[in-house]
Protein backbone atom coordinates (compact mmCIF):
# COMPACT_ATOMS: atom_id res chain seq x y z
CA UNK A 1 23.76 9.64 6.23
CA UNK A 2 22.74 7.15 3.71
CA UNK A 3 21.74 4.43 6.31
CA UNK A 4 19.65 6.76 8.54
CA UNK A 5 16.57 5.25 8.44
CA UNK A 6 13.97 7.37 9.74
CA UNK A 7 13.35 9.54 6.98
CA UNK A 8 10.41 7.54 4.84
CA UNK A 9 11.71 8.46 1.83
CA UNK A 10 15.37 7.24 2.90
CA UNK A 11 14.24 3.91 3.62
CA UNK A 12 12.07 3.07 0.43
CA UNK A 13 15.92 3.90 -1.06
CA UNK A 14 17.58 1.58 1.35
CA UNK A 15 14.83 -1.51 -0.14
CA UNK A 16 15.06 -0.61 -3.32
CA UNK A 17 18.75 -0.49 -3.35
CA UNK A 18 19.07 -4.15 -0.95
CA UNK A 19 16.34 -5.50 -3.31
CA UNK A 20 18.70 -4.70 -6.47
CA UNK A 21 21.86 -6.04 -4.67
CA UNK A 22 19.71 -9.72 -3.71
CA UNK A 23 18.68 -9.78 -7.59
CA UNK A 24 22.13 -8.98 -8.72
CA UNK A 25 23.86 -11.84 -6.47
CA UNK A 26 21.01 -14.22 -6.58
CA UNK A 27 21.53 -14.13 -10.92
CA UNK A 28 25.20 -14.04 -10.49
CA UNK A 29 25.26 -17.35 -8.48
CA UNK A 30 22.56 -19.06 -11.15
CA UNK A 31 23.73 -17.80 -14.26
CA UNK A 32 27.31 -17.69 -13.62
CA UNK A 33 28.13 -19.83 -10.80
CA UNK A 34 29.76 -16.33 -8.68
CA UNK A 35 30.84 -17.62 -4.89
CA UNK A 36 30.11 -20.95 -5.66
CA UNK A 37 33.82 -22.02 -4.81
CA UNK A 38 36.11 -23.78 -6.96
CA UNK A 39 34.67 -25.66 -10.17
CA UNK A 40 31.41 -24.19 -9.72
CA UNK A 41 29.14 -23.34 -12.95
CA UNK A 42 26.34 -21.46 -13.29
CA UNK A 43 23.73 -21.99 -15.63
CA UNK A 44 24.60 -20.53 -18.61
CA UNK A 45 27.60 -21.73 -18.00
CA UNK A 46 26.63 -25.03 -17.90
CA UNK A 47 24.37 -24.76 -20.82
CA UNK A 48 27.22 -23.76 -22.71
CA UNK A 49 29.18 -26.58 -21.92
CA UNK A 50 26.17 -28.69 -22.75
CA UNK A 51 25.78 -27.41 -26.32
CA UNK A 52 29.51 -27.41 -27.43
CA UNK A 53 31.69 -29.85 -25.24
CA UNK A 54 30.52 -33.40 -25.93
CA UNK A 55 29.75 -32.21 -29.24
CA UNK A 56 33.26 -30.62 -30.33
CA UNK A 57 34.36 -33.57 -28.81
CA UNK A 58 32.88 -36.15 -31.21
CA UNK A 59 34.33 -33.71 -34.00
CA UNK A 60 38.08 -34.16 -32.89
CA UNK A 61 37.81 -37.95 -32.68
CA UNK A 62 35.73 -38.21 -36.25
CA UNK A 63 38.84 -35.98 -37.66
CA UNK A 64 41.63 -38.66 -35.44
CA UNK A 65 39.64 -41.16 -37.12
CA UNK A 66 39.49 -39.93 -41.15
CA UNK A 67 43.10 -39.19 -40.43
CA UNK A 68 44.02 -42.44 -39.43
CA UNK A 69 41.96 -43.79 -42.02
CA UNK A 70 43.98 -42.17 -45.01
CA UNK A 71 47.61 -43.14 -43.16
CA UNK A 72 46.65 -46.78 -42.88
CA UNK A 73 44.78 -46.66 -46.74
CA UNK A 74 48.06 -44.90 -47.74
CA UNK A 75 50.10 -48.34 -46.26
CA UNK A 76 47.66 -51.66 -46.48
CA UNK A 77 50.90 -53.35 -45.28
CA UNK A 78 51.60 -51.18 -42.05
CA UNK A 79 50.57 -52.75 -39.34
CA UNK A 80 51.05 -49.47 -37.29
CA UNK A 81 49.28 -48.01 -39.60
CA UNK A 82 46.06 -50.23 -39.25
CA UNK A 83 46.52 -50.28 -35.37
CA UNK A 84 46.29 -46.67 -34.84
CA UNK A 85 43.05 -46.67 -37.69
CA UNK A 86 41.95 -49.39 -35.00
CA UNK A 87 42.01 -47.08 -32.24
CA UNK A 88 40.61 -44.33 -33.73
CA UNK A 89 37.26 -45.51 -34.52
CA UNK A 90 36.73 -47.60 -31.26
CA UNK A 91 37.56 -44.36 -30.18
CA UNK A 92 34.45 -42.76 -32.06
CA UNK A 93 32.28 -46.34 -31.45
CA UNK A 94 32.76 -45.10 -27.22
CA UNK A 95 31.64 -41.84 -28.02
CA UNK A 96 28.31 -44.04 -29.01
CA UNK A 97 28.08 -45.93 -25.61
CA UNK A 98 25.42 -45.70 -23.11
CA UNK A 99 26.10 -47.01 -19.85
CA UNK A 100 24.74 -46.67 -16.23
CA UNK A 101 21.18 -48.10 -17.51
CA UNK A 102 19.20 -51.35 -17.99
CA UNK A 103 20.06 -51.48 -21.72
CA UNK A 104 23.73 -50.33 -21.62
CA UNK A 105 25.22 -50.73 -24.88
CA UNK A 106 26.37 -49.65 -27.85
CA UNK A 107 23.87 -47.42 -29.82
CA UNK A 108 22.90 -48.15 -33.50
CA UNK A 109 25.74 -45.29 -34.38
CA UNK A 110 28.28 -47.07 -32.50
CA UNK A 111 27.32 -50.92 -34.23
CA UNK A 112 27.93 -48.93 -37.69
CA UNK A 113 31.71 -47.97 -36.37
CA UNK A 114 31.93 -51.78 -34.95
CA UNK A 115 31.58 -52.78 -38.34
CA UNK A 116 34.67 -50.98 -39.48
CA UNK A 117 36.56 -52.04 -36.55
CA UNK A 118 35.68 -55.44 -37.38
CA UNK A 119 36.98 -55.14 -40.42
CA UNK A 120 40.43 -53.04 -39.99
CA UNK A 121 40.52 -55.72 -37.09
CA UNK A 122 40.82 -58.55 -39.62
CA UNK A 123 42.91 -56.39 -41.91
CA UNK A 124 45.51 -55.61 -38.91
CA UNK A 125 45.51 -59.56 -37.86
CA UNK A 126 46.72 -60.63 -41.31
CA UNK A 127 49.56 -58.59 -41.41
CA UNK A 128 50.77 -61.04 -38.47
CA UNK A 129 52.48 -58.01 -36.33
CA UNK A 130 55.59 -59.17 -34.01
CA UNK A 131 53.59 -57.97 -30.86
CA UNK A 132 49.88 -57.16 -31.67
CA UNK A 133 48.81 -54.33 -29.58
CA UNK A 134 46.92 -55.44 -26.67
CA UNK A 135 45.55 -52.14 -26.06
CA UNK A 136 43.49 -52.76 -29.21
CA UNK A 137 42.92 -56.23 -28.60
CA UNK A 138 41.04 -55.23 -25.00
CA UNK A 139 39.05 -52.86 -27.06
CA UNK A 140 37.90 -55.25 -29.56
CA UNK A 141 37.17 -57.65 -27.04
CA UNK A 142 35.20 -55.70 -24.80
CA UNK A 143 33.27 -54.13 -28.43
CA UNK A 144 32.21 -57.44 -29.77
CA UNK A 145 32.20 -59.25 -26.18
CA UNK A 146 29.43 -59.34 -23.68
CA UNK A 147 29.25 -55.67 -22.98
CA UNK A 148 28.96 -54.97 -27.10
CA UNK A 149 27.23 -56.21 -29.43
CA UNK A 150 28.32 -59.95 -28.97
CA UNK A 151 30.20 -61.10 -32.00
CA UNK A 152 31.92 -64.16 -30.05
CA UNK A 153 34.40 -65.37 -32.78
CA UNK A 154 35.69 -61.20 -33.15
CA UNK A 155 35.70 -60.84 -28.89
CA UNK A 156 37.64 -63.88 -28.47
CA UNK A 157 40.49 -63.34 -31.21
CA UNK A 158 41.23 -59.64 -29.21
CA UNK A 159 40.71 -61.61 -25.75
CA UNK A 160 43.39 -64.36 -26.88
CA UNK A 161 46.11 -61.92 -27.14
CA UNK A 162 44.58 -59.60 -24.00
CA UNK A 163 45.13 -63.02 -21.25
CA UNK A 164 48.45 -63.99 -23.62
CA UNK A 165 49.45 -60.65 -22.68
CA UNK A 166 48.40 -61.15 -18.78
CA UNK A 167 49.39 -65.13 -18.31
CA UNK A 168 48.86 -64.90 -14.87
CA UNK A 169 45.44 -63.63 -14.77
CA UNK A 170 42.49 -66.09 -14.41
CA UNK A 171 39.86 -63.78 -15.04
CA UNK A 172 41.35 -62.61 -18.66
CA UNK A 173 41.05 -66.39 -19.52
CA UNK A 174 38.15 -67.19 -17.71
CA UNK A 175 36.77 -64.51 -20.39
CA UNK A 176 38.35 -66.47 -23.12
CA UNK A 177 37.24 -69.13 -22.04
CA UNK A 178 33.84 -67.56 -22.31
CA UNK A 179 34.12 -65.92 -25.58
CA UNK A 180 35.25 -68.96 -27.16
CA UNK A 181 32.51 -71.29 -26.04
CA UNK A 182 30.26 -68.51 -27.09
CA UNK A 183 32.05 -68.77 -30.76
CA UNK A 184 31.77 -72.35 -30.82
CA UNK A 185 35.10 -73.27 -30.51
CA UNK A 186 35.03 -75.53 -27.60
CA UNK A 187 39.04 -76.60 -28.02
CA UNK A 188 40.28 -73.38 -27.64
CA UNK A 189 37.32 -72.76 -24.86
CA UNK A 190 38.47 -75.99 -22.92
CA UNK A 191 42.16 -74.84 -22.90
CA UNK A 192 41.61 -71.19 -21.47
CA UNK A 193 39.45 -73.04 -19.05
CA UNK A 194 41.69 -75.09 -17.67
CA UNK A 195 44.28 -72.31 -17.15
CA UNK A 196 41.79 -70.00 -15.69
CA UNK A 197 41.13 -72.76 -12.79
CA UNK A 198 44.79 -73.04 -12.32
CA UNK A 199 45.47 -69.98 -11.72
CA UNK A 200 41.99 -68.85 -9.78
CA UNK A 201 41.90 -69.13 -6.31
CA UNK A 202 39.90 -72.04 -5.00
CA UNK A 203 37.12 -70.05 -3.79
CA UNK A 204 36.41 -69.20 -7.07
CA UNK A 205 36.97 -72.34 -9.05
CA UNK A 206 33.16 -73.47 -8.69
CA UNK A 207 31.84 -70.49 -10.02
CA UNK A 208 33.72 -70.65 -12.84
CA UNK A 209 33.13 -73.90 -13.63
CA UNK A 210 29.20 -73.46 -13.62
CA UNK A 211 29.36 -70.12 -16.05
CA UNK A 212 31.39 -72.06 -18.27
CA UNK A 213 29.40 -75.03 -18.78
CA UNK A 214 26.59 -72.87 -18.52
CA UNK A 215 28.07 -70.72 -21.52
CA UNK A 216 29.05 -74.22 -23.24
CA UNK A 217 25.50 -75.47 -23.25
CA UNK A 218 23.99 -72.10 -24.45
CA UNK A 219 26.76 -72.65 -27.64
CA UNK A 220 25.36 -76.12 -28.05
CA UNK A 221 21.63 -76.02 -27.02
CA UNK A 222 22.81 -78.76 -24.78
CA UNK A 223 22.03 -79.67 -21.09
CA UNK A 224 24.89 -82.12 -20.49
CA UNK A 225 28.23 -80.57 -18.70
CA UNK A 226 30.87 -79.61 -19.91
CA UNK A 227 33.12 -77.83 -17.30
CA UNK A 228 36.58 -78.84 -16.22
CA UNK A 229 36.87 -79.24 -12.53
C-alpha cells in the first residue's frame, strides 16, 4: 500500500512526494492567488495588473481626450463640443493626482493639462451655453481651487455656477465665497457670503465668518475684518 510506512524506502517516497505537494500549493497561493477566496490575486497576478492597468488606463483617456479635442476644433462654436473636450482632459489632469499624502496635489503633468482646461474653460464660457454644465464647472473648481493648483479667479467662475446650481447649499457658497475673496473680488465674495450664512445652520455661522475674513485679509494683506455676521 502506498501509505504503509514502515518500509524505509516507502517513507523517503511519502516526504518527497508531501514535500512536492507543500511547494506546489504554497507557489500556487503566491503566484496565483489559488484558495485565496473570491478577488484574491497572487503575485504575478498582481504584478501584472501593476504593469498594464493604470497604465492602459491613462492610454484610453489620452485617446477620449485627442478625440474630443478634434470634435470641439472641428466646431469652435459648439458648446457641447467644448464641454465634452472639457471633460476629457480633467479627466487625464486626475489621472495626474496624488492624494492621501502631506503634499496632495496635482503633479507637474497634471498643471500642464490644467493649462488646457483653463483655456477650453474660457473658450466654453464665451459661447454663453443656455445651462453650462455643472459637472464641469465642479471640476474646474475643485482643479484651480484649494485642492489644485489655486488659480482663484478660474475656481470661482466654475464654483459660481456649481452653488447657482445647488441654491440651497451653504457650503457650495461658502466656497464661493472663498474663491472669490481669494480672486480679489470682494463684491461677488460679500454676496456668496451673505447667502452662505443664511442658509448655514447657526452652529456654523461663526466659523464661517472667521475663514472668510480670514481669506479676505490674506487677498488684501490686511488685518481689519471683513466678515458679515
Amino acid at each position: 500500500m502506498l501509505f504503509d510506512l514502515r518500509s524505509r524506502g516507502r517513507r523517503r517516497f511519502i516526504q518527497v512526494l508531501y514535500g512536492f505537494l507543500a511547494v506546489l500549493i504554497g507557489g500556487g497561493l503566491v503566484l496565483f492567488g489559488v484558495g485565496g477566496g473570491a478577488g484574491s490575486t497572487g503575485l504575478l497576478s498582481q504584478l501584472a495588473q501593476q504593469g498594464t492597468g493604470s497604465a492602459s488606463g491613462v492610454k484610453i483617456d489620452e485617446r477620449a481626450m485627442t478625440k474630443a479635442q478634434k470634435a470641439a476644433k472641428a466646431a469652435p462654436n459648439d458648446a457641447a463640443a467644448w464641454d465634452g473636450y472639457g471633460l476629457a482632459v480633467y479627466k487625464l489632469a486626475d489621472t495626474n493626482y496624488v492624494s492621501g499624502t502631506s503634499s496632495a496635489g496635482f503633479t507637474s503633468a497634471g498643471a500642464k493639462e490644467l493649462l488646457v482646461l483653463k483655456s477650453v474653460w474660457n473658450h466654453y464660457l464665451s459661447l454663453s451655453p443656455a445651462k453650462p454644465d455643472s459637472a464641469l464647472a465642479t471640476d474646474v473648481a475643485f482643479a484651480f481651487g484649494q485642492y489644485g493648483i489655486e488659480d482663484w479667479p478660474t475656481a470661482e467662475s466654475g464654483e459660481a455656477i456649481v452653488a447657482q446650481d445647488n441654491p440651497t447649499s451653504y457650503t457650495d457658497y461658502y466656497t464661493l465665497a472663498l474663491d472669490a475673496y481669494l480672486a480679489k473680488q470682494p463684491s461677488q465674495a460679500k454676496l456668496a457670503e451673505a447667502r452662505s450664512l443664511a442658509l448655514a445652520p447657526k452652529s456654523d455661522r461663526k466659523e464661517i465668518t472667521t475663514d472668510l475674513t480670514e481669506a479676505a485679509n490674506d487677498a488684501s494683506g490686511s488685518t481689519g475684518s471683513s466678515g458679515t455676521s
